[in-house]
Protein backbone atom coordinates (compact mmCIF):
# COMPACT_ATOMS: atom_id res chain seq x y z
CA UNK A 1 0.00 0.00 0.00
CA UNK A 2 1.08 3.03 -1.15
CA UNK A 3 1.38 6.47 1.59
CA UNK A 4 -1.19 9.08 1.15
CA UNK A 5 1.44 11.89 2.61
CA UNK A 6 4.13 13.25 0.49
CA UNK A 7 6.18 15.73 0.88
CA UNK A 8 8.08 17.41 -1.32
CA UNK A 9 11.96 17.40 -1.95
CA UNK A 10 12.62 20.47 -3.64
CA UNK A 11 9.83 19.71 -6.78
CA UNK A 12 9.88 15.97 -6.03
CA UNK A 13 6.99 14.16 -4.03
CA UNK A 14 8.49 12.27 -0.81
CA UNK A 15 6.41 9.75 0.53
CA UNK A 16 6.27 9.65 4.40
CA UNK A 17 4.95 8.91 7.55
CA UNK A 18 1.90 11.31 9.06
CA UNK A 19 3.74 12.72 11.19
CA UNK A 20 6.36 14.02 9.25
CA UNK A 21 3.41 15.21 6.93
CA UNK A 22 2.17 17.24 9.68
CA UNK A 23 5.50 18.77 10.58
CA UNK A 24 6.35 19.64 7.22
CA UNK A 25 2.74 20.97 5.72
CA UNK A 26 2.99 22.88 9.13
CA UNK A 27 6.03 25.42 8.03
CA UNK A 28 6.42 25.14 4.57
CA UNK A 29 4.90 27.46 1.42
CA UNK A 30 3.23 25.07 -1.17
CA UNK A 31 2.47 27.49 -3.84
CA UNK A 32 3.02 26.26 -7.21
CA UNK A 33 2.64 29.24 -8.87
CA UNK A 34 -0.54 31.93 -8.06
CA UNK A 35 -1.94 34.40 -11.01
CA UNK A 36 -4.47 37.20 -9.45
CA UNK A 37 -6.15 39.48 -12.22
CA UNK A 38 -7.53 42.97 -9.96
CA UNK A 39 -9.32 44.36 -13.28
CA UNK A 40 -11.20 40.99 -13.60
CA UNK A 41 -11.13 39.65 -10.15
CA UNK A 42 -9.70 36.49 -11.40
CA UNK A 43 -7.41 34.40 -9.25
CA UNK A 44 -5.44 31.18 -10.37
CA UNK A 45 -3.22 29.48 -7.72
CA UNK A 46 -1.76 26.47 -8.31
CA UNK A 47 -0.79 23.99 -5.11
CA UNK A 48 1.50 21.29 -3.84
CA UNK A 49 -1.86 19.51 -1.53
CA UNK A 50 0.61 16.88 0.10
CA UNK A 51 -2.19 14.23 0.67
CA UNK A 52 -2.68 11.63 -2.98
CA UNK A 53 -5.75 13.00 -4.44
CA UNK A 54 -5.99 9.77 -6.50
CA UNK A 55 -8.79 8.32 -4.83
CA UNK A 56 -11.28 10.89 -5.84
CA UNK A 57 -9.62 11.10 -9.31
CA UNK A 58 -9.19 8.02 -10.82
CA UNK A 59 -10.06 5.34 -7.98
CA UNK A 60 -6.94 5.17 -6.62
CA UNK A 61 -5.08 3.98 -9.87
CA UNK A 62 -2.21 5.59 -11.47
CA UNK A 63 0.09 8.47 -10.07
CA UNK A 64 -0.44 9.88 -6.62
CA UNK A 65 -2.31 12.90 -8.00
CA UNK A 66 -0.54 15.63 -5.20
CA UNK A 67 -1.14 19.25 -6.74
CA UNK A 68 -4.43 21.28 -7.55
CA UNK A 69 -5.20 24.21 -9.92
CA UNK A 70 -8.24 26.33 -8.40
CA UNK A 71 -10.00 29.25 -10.36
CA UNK A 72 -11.32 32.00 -7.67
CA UNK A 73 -13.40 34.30 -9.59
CA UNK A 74 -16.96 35.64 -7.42
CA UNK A 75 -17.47 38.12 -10.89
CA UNK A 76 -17.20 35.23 -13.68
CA UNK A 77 -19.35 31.82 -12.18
CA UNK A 78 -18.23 30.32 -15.50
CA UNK A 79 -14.57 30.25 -14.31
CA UNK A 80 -15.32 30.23 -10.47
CA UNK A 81 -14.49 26.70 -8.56
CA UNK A 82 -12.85 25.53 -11.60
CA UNK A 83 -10.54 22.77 -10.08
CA UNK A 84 -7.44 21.12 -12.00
CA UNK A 85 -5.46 17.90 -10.63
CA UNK A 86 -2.02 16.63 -11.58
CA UNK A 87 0.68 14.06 -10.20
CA UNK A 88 3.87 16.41 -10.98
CA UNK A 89 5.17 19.48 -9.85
CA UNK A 90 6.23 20.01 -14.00
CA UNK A 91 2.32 19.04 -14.76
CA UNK A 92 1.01 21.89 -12.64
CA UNK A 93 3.15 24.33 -13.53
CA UNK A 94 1.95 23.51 -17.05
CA UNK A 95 -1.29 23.29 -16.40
CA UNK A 96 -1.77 26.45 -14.47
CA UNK A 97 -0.26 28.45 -16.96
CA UNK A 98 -2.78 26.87 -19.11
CA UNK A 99 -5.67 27.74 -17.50
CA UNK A 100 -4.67 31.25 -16.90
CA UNK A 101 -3.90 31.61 -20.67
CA UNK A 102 -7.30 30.23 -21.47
CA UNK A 103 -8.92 32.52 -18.76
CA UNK A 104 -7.25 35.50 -20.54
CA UNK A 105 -8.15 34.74 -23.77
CA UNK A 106 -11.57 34.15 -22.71
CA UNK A 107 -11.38 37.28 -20.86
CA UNK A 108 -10.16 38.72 -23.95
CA UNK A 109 -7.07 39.69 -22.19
CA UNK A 110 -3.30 39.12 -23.53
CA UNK A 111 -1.90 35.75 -22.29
């Protein structure tokens, strides 16, 4: 059986014990990368979660799935809640910066 805490190791996920978990997610900035708009009120951040998602994802097969994309946006519901998953730190860099270039265009901003 696999751990559901992970740390991370500069960008790499760490498996370990709770309590390590705990100590760790305790002191440590998990940002990814975070993308606030003030004109539109549009915020993107992008986070290291530290618990395997992969459960709600895909069952529990595949990849610990350890980092989240999250749309905050009260002034655009379409884009509001808008949640992204991924199992590497490279993925969610890449996938933030694709949901903040899709925002913008949408937005009809430059990306």
């Amino acid at each position: 059986m696999r751990s559901r805490y992970y740390i991370l190791d500069g960008h790499t996920p760490v498996p370990v014990d709770v309590i390590t978990w705990g100590q760790w997610f305790a002191v440590t900035e998990r940002h990814v990368a975070d993308d606030a708009d003030e004109g539109t009120g549009v915020r993107v951040s992008t986070v290291f979660l530290g618990l395997d998602h992969s459960f709600r994802d895909t069952g529990g097969g595949g990849p610990p799935v350890l980092f989240e994309t999250l749309v905050f946006a009260d002034s655009h519901p379409e884009w509001d809640g808008r949640t992204e998953r991924y199992a590497t730190w490279n993925e969610a860099l890449a996938g933030h910066r694709a949901v903040v270039a899709e925002i913008r265009a949408a937005l009809g901003e430059r990306a």
